[in-house]
Protein backbone atom coordinates (compact mmCIF):
# COMPACT_ATOMS: atom_id res chain seq x y z
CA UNK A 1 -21.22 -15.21 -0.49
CA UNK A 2 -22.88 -16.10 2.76
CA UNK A 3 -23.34 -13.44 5.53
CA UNK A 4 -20.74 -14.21 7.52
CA UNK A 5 -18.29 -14.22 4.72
CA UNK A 6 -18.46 -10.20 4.07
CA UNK A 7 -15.18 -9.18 6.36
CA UNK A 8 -13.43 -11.15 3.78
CA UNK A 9 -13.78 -8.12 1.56
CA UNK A 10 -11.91 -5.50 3.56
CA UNK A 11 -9.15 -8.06 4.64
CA UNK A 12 -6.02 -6.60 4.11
CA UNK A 13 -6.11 -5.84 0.43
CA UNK A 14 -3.97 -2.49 1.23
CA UNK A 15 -1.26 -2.15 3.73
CA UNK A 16 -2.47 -0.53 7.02
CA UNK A 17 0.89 1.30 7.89
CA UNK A 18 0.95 0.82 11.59
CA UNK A 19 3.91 3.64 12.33
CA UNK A 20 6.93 4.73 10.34
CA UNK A 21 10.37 3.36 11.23
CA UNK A 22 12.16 5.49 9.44
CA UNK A 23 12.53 8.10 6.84
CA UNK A 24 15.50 9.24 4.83
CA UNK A 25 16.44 11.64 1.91
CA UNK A 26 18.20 10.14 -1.42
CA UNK A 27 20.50 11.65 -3.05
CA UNK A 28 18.22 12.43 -5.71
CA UNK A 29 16.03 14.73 -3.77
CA UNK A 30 13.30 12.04 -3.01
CA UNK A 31 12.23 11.41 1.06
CA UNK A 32 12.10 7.20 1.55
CA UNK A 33 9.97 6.26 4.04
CA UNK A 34 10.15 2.77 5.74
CA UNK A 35 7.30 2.08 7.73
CA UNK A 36 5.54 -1.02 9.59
CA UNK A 37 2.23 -2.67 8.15
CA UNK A 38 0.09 -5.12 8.43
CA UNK A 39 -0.49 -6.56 4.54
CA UNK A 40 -2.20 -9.82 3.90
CA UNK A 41 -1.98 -10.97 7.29
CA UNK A 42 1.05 -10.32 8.57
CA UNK A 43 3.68 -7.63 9.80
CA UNK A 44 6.42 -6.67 7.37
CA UNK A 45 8.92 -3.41 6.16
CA UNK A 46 7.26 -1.64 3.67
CA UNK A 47 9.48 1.09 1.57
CA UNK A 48 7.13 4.22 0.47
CA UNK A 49 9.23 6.74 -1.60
CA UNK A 50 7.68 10.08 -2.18
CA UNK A 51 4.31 8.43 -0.74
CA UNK A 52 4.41 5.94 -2.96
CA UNK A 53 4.58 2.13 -2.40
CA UNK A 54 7.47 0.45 -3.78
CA UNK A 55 7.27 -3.24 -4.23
CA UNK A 56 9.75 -5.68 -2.47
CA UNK A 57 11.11 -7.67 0.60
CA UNK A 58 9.17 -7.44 3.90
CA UNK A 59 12.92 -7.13 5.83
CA UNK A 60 15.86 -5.18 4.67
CA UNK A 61 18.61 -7.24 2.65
CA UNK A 62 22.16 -7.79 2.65
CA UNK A 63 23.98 -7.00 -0.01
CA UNK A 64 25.76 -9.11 -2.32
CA UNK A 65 28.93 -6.76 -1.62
CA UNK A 66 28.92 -3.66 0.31
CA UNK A 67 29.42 0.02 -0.63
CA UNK A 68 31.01 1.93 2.15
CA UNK A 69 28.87 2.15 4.73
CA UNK A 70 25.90 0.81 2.93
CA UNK A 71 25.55 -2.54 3.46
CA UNK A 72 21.58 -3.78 3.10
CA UNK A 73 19.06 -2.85 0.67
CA UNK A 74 15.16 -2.41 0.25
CA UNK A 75 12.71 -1.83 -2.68
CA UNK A 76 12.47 -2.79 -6.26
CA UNK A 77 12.79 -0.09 -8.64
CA UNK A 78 14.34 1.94 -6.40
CA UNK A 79 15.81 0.29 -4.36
CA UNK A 80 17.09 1.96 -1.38
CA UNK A 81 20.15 1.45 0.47
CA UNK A 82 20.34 1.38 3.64
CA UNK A 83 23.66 1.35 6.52
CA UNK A 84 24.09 -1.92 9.29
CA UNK A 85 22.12 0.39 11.66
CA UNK A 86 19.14 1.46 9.82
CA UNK A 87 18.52 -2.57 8.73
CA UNK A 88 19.22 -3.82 12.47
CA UNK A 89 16.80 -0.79 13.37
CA UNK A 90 13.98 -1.94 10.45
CA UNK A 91 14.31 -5.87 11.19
CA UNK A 92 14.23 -5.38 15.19
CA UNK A 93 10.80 -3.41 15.26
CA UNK A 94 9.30 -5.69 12.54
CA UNK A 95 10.47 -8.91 15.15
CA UNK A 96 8.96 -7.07 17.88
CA UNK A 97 6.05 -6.46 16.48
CA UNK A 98 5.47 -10.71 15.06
CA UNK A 99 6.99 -11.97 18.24
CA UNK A 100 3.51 -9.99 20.41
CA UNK A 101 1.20 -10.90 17.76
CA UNK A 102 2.29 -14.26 18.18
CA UNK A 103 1.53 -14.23 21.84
């Protein structure tokens, strides 16, 4: 590894949570929070439940068929549900926030 290569070791291995979108309590007790990062170069969603990472999309998605009011979904093992609102409200500050890095 040459000297100028050492940055390459802090680069985004963990997500750096830039703020939290949202948070939300299931109906199993448990507090979901969906917050902004910055993982492996880029800005996504992330879905934290309890503190804990949960793998899955970087954006809410739809779902196949919708359940009352909840119509989008995040997470893998749990996945979280989430209504029209909170998804428009997840997707439109993870936009914003590609559309000014991209400037």
């Amino acid at each position: 590894m040459s000297n100028l290569d050492w940055y390459k070791l802090y680069a985004d291995e963990e997500p750096i949570v830039e703020r939290e979108l949202l948070n939300k309590v299931l109906s199993n007790g448990a507090l979901a929070t969906f917050a902004l990062v910055r993982h492996q170069g880029e800005y996504k969603a992330m879905l934290y439940v309890n503190g804990k990472r949960v793998n899955g999309p970087p954006l809410p998605q739809p779902l196949a068929s919708s359940r009352d009011d909840v119509t989008h979904w995040m997470g893998n093992k749990p996945g979280v549900g989430l209504t029209a609102s909170e998804a428009d409200r997840i997707i439109d500050a993870v936009l914003e926030r590609r559309d000014r890095c991209a400037l």
